[in-house]
Structure formats: structure tokens, C-alpha cells
C-alpha atoms as a PDB file:
ATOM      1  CA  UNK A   1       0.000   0.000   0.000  1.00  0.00           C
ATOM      2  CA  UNK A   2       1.387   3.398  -0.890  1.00  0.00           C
ATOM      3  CA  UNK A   3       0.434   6.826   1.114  1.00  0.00           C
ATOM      4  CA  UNK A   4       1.019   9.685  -0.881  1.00  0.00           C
ATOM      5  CA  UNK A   5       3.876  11.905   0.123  1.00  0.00           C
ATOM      6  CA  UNK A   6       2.264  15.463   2.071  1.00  0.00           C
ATOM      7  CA  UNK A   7       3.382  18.240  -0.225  1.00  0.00           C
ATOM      8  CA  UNK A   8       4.580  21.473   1.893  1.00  0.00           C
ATOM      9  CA  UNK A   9       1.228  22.971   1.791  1.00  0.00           C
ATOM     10  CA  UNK A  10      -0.607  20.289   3.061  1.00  0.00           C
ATOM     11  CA  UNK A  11       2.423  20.086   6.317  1.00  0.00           C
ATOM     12  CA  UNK A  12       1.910  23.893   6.769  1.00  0.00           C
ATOM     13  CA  UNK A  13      -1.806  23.553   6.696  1.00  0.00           C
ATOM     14  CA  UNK A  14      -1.435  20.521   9.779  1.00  0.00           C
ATOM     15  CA  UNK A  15       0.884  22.669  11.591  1.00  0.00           C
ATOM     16  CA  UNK A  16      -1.773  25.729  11.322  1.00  0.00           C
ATOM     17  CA  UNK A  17      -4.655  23.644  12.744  1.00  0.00           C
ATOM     18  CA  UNK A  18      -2.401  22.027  15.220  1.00  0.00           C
ATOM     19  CA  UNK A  19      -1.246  25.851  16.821  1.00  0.00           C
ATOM     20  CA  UNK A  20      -4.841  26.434  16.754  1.00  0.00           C
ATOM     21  CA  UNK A  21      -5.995  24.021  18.868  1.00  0.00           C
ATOM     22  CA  UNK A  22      -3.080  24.187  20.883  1.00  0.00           C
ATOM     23  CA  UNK A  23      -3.600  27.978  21.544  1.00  0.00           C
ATOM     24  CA  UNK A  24      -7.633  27.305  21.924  1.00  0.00           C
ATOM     25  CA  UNK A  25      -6.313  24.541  25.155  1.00  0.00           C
ATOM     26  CA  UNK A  26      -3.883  26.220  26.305  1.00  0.00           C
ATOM     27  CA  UNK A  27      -4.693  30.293  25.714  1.00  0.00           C
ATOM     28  CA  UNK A  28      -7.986  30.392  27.949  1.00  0.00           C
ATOM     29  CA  UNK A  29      -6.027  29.496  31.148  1.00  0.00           C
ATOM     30  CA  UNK A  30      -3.642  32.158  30.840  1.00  0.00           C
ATOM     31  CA  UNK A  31      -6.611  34.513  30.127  1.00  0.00           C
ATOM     32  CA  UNK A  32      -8.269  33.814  34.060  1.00  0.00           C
ATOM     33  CA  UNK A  33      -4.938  35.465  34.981  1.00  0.00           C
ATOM     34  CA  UNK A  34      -6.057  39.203  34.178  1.00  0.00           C
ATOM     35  CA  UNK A  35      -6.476  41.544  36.862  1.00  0.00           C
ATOM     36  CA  UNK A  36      -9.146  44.545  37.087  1.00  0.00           C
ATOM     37  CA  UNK A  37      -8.809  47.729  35.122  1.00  0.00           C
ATOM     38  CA  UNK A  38      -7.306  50.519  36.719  1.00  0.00           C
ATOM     39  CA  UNK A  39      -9.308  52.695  38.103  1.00  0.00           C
ATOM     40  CA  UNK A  40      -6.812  54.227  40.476  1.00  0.00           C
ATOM     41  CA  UNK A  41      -5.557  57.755  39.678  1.00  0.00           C
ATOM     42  CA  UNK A  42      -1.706  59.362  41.467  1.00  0.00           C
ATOM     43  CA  UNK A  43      -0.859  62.590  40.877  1.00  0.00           C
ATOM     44  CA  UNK A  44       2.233  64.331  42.724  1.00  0.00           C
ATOM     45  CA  UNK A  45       2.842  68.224  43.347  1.00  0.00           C
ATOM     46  CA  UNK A  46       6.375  69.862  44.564  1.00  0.00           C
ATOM     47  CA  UNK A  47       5.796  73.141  45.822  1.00  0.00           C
ATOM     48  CA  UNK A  48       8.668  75.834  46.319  1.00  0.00           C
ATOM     49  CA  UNK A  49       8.649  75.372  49.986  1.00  0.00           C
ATOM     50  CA  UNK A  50      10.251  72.374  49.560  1.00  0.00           C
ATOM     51  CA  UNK A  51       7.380  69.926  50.420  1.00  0.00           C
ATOM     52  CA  UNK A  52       5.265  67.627  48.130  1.00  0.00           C
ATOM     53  CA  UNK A  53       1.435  66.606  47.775  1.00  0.00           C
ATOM     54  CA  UNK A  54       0.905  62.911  46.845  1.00  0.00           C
ATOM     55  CA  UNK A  55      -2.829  62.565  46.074  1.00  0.00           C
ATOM     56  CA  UNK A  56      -4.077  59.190  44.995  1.00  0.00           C
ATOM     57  CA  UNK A  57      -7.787  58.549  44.257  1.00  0.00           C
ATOM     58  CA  UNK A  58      -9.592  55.165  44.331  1.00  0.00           C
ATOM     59  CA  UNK A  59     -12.349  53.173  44.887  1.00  0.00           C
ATOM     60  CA  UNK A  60     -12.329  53.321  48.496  1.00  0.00           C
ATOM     61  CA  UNK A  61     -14.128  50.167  49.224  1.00  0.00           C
ATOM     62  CA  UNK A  62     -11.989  48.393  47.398  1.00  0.00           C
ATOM     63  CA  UNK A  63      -8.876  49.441  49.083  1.00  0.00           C
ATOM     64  CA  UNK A  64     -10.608  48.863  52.304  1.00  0.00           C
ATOM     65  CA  UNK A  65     -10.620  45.133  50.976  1.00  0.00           C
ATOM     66  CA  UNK A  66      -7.361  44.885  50.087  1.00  0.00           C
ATOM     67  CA  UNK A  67      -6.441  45.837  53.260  1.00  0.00           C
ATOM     68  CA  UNK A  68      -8.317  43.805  55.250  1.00  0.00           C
ATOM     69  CA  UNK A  69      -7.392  40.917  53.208  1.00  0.00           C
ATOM     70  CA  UNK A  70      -3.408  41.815  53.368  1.00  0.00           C
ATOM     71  CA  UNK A  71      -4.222  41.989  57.474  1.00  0.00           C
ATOM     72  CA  UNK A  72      -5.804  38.246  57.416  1.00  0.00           C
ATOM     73  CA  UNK A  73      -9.974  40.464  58.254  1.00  0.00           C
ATOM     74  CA  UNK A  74     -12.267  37.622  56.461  1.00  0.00           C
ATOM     75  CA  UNK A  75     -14.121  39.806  53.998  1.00  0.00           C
ATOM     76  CA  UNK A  76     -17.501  41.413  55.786  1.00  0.00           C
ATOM     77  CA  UNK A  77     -20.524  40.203  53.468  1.00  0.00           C
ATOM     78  CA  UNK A  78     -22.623  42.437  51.561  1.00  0.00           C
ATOM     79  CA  UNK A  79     -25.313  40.279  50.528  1.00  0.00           C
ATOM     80  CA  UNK A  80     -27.648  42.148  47.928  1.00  0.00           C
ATOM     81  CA  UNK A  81     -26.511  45.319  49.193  1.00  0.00           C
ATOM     82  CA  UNK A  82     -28.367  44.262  53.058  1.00  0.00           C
ATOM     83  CA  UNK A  83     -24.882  45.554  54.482  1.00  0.00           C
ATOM     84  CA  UNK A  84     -25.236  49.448  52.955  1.00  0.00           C
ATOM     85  CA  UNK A  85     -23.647  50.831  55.964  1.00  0.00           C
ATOM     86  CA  UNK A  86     -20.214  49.349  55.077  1.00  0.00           C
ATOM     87  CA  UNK A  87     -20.240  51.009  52.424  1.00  0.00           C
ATOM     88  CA  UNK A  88     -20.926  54.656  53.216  1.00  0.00           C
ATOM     89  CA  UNK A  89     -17.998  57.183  52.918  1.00  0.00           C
ATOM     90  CA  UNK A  90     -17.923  57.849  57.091  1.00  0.00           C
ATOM     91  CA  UNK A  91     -17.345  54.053  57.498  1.00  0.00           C
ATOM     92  CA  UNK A  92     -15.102  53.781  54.753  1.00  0.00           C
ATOM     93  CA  UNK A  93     -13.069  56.504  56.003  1.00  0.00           C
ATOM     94  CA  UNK A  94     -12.887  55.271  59.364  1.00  0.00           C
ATOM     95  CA  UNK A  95     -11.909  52.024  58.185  1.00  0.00           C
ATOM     96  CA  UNK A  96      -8.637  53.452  56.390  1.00  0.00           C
ATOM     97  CA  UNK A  97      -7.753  55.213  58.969  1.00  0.00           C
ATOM     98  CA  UNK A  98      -7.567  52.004  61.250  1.00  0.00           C
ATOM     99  CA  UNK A  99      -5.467  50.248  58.185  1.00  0.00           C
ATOM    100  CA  UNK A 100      -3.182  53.063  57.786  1.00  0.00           C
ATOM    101  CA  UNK A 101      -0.013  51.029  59.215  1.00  0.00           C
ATOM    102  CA  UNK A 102      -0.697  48.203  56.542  1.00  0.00           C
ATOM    103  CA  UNK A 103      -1.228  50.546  53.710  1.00  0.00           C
ATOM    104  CA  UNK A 104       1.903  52.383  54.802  1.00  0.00           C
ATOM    105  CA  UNK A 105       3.926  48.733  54.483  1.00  0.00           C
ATOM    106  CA  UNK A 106       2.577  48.450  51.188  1.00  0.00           C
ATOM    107  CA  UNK A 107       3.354  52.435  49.484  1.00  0.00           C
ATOM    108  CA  UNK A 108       6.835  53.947  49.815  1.00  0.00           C
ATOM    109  CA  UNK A 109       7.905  57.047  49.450  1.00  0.00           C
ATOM    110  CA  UNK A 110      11.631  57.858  49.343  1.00  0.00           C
ATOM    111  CA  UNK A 111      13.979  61.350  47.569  1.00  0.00           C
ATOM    112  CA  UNK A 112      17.278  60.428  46.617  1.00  0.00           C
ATOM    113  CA  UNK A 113      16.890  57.258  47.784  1.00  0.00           C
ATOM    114  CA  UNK A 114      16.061  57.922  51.494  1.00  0.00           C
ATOM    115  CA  UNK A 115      12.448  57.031  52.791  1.00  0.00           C
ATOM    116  CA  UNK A 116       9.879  59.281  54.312  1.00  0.00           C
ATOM    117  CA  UNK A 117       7.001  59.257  56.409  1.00  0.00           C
ATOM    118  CA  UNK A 118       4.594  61.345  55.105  1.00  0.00           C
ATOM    119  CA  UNK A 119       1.672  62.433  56.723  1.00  0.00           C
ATOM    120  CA  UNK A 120      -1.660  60.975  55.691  1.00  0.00           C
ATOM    121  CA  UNK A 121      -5.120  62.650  55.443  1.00  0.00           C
ATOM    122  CA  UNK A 122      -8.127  60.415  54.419  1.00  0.00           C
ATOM    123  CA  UNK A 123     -11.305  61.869  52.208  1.00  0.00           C
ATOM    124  CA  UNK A 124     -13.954  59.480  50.940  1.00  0.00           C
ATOM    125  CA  UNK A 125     -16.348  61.400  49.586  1.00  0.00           C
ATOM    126  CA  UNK A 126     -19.776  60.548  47.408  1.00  0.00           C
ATOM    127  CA  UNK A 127     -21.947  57.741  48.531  1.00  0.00           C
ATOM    128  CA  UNK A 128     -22.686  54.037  47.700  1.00  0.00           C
ATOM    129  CA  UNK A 129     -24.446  53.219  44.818  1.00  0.00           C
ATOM    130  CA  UNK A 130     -25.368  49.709  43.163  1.00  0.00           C
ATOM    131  CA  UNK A 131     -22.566  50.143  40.478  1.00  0.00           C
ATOM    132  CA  UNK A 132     -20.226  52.228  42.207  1.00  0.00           C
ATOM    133  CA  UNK A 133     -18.852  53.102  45.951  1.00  0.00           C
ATOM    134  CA  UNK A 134     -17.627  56.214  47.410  1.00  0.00           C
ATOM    135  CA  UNK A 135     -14.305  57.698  45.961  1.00  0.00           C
ATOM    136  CA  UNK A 136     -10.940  57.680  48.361  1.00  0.00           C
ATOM    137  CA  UNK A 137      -8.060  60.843  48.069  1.00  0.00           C
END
């Protein structure tokens, strides 16, 4: 019995649908691996007195759970929105304020290569809505 011989087309062809299903297996896995769009905003001002203003603004419930979660606090639930109140900007706020050591651990600043301790000064402002929470600066 005699196969014919694949001509170069037909190989290229089988290697073609071979990468395809190879990247269809093995693509979607590496696609679970993305990580939520940035929605955090850090703007820095040097004024002539020699001092600096480092403002960043973000979702502040979400940085409350990021803390928590870097300080072992299970996550609170907020079933169907039935937990509004941990939500709203005063709670929020007090909330960073207790986590301001671990957020500190996690955010350097440093000039010429020397650290600093800046001081910090918490505003969550606007309030909790189905889509959206109250904003952190």
C-alpha cells in the first residue's frame, strides 16, 4: 500500500490547525490570569517650599478590601446590598484610617533614595451606589 507523500502545503496547513488548537487549550487558562482595570488615579505636586502633595484617588471600598485581606480580616458580606452601611464614605473613612499602618507597608515614598514618612489625610467622599462606591483621596 502506498500513502502519498504530504506536499509542503498540506504540512503547513497541519501545523496551522495544530497551533490552533493548541492555543484554543492552552490560551484560555492564561486569560483567568487578568487583573481589574485601573481605576486608580496618582498625581504628585512639589511646591517651592520644599514639600510635596501625593494625592491618589480610588475606589475606596476596594482598598478597604485589600487591606483587610493583606491583614488576614475575612471579607464582611454584603449580601444584595443588606450591608449598605459598610459602604458609606464615614465608614469607609474610618476604616482606612484604622489600616493606615498596613497601607503604609505596602506604598513607599523615598527622595534620593532615602524614605519618608509622610503624613496621611483620608477623604472618601460621594456615597454608595449599586454600580459604584464612594471615591478615596
Amino acid at each position: 500500500m502506498r500513502f502519498p507523500v504530504p506536499s509542503r502545503l498540506h504540512n503547513w496547513s497541519a501545523r496551522l490547525v495544530i497551533s490552533c488548537l493548541a492555543a484554543t487549550v492552552f490560551l484560555p487558562g492564561a486569560m483567568l490570569d487578568a487583573h481589574e482595570i485601573g481605576t486608580t488615579r496618582v498625581s504628585v505636586a512639589f511646591r517651592q517650599s520644599a514639600s510635596y502633595e501625593i494625592e491618589i484617588i480610588t475606589d475606596a471600598a476596594a482598598l478597604v478590601e485589600k487591606l483587610q485581606a493583606l491583614s488576614g480580616v475575612p471579607p464582611q458580606s454584603d449580601q444584595a446590598g443588606e450591608n449598605a452601611s459598610l459602604h458609606s464614605a464615614a465608614v469607609l473613612q474610618m476604616l482606612l484610617k484604622n489600616y493606615e499602618l498596613v497601607f503604609r507597608r505596602r506604598v513607599a515614598a523615598a527622595f534620593d533614595g532615602a524614605a519618608v514618612w509622610p503624613s496621611i489625610d483620608y477623604a472618601v467622599s460621594g456615597t454608595a451606589t449599586a454600580t459604584s462606591s464612594p471615591v478615596a483621596a
